[in-house]
C-alpha atoms as a PDB file:
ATOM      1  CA  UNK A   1      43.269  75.736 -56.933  1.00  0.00           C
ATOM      2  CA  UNK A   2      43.230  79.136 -55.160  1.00  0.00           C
ATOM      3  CA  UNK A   3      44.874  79.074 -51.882  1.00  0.00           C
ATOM      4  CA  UNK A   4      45.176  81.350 -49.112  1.00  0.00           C
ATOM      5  CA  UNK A   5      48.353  81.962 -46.842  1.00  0.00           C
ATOM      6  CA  UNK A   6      47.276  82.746 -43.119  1.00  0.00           C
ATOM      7  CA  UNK A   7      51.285  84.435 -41.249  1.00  0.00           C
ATOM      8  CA  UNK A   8      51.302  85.779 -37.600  1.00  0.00           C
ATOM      9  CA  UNK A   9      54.720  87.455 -37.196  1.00  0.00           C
ATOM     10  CA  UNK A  10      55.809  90.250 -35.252  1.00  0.00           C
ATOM     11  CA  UNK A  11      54.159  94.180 -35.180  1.00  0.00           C
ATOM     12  CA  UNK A  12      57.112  94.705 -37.646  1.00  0.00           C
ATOM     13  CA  UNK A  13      56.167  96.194 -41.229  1.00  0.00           C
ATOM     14  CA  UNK A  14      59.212  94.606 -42.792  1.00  0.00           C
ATOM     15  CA  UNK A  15      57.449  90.945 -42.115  1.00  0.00           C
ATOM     16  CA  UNK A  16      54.437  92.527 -44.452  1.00  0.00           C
ATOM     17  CA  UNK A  17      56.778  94.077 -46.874  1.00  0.00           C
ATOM     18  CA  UNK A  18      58.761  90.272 -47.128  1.00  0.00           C
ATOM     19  CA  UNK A  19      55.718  88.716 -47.822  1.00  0.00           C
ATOM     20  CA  UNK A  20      54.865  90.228 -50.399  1.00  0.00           C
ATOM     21  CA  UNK A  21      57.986  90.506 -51.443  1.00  0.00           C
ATOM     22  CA  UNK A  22      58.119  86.774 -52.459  1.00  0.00           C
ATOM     23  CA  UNK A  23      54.844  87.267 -54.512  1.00  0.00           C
ATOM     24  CA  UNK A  24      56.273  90.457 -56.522  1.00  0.00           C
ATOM     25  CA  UNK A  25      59.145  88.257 -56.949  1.00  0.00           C
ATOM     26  CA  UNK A  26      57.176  85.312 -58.754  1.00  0.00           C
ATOM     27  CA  UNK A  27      54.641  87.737 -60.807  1.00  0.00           C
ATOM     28  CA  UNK A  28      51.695  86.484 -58.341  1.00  0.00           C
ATOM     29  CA  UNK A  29      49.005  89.155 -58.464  1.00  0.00           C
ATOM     30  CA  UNK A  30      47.354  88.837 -55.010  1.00  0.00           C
ATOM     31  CA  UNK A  31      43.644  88.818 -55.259  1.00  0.00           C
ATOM     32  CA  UNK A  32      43.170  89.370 -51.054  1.00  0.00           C
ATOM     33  CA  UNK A  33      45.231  91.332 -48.678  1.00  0.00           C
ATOM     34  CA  UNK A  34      44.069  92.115 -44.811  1.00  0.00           C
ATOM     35  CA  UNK A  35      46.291  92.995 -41.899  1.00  0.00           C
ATOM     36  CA  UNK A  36      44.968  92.806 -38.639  1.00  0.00           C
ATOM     37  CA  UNK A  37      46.367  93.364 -34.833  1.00  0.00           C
ATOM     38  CA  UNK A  38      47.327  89.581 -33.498  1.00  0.00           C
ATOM     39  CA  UNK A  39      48.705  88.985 -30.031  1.00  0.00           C
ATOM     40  CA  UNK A  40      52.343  88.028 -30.823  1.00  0.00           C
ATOM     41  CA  UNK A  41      51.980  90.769 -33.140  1.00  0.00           C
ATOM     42  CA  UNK A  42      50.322  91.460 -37.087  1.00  0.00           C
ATOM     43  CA  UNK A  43      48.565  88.348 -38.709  1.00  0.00           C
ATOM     44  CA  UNK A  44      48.483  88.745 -42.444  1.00  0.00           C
ATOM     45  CA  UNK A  45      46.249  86.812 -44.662  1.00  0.00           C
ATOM     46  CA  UNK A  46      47.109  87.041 -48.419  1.00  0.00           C
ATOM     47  CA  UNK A  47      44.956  85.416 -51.402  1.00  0.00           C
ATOM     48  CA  UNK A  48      46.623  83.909 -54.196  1.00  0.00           C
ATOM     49  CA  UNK A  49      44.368  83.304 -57.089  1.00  0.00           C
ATOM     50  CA  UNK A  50      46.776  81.472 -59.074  1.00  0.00           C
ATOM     51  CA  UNK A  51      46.109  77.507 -58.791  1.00  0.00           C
ATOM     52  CA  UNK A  52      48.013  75.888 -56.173  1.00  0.00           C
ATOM     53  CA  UNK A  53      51.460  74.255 -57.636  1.00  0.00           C
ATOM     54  CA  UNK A  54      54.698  73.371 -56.770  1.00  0.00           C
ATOM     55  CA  UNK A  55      55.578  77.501 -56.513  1.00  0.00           C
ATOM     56  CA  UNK A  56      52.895  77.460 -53.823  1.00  0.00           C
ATOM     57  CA  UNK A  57      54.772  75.156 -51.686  1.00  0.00           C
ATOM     58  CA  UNK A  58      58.070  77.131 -52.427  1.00  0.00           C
ATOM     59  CA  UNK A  59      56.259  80.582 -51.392  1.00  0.00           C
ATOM     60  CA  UNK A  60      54.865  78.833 -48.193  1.00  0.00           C
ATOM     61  CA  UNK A  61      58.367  77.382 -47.154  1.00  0.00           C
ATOM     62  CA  UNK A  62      60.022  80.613 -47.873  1.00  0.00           C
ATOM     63  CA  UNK A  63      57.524  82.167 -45.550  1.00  0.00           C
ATOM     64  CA  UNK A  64      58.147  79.941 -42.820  1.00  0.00           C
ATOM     65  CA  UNK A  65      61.726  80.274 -43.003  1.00  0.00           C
ATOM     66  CA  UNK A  66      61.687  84.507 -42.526  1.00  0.00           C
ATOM     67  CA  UNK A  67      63.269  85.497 -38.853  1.00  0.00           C
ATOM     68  CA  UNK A  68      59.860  87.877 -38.174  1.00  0.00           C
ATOM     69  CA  UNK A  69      57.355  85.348 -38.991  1.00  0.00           C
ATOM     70  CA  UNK A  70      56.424  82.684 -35.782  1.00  0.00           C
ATOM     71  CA  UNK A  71      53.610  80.543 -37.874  1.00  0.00           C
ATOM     72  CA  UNK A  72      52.146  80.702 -41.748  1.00  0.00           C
ATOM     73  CA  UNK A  73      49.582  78.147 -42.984  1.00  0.00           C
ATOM     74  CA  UNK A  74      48.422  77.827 -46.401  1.00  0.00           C
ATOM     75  CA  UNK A  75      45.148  76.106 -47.367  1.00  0.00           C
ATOM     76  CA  UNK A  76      43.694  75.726 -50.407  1.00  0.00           C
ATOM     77  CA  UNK A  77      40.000  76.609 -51.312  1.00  0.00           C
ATOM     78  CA  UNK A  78      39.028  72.917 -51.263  1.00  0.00           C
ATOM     79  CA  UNK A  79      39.270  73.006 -47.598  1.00  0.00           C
ATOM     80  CA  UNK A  80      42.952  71.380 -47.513  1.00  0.00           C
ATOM     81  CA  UNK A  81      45.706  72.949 -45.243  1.00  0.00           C
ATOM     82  CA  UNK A  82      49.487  72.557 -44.563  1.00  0.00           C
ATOM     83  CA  UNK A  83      51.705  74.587 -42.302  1.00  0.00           C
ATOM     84  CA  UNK A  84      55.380  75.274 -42.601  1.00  0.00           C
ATOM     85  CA  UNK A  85      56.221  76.666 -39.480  1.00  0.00           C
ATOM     86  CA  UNK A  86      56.613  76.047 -36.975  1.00  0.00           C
ATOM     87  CA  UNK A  87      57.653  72.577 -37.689  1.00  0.00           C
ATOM     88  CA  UNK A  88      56.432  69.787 -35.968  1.00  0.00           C
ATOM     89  CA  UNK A  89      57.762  68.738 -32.657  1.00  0.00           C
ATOM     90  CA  UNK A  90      59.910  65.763 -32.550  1.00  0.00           C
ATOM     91  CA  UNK A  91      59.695  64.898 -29.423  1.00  0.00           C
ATOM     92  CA  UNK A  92      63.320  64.962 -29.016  1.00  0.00           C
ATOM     93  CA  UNK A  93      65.328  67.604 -26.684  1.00  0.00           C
END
């Protein structure tokens, strides 16, 4: 299934270049690309029109692991979600 990657990360062109980056690097063609202005910076929101598969899950960890991103969630066209980052709080200090 289709899915669609939603990153906020800072004003930094490099963050949009990296995310891409990691679809170039798997042969993804991208069918939906918008930047936009976000508060703690640039949100991206890329569509991937391959169907959703382990690679998926590697492309969204990848994203959530980048310095310049703060939060990336991917959710698939039949309305399911999961984010990678940040990671859920613990609790613990």
């Amino acid at each position: 299934m289709p899915s669609r990657y939603t990153v906020t990360g800072a004003a930094d062109t490099a963050m949009v270049m990296r995310v891409l980056g990691l679809f170039a690097q798997q042969d993804l063609a991208v069918a939906g690309l918008t930047l936009a202005p976000h508060p703690d910076g640039y949100e991206l929101v890329v569509d991937d029109p391959s169907p959703r598969s382990h690679r998926s899950e590697v492309i969204l960890e990848k994203i959530g692991a980048m310095v310049l991103v703060t939060s990336v969630r991917m959710q698939a066209l039949d309305g399911t979600a999961r984010v990678a980052h940040p990671a859920p709080s613990t609790g613990e200090v």
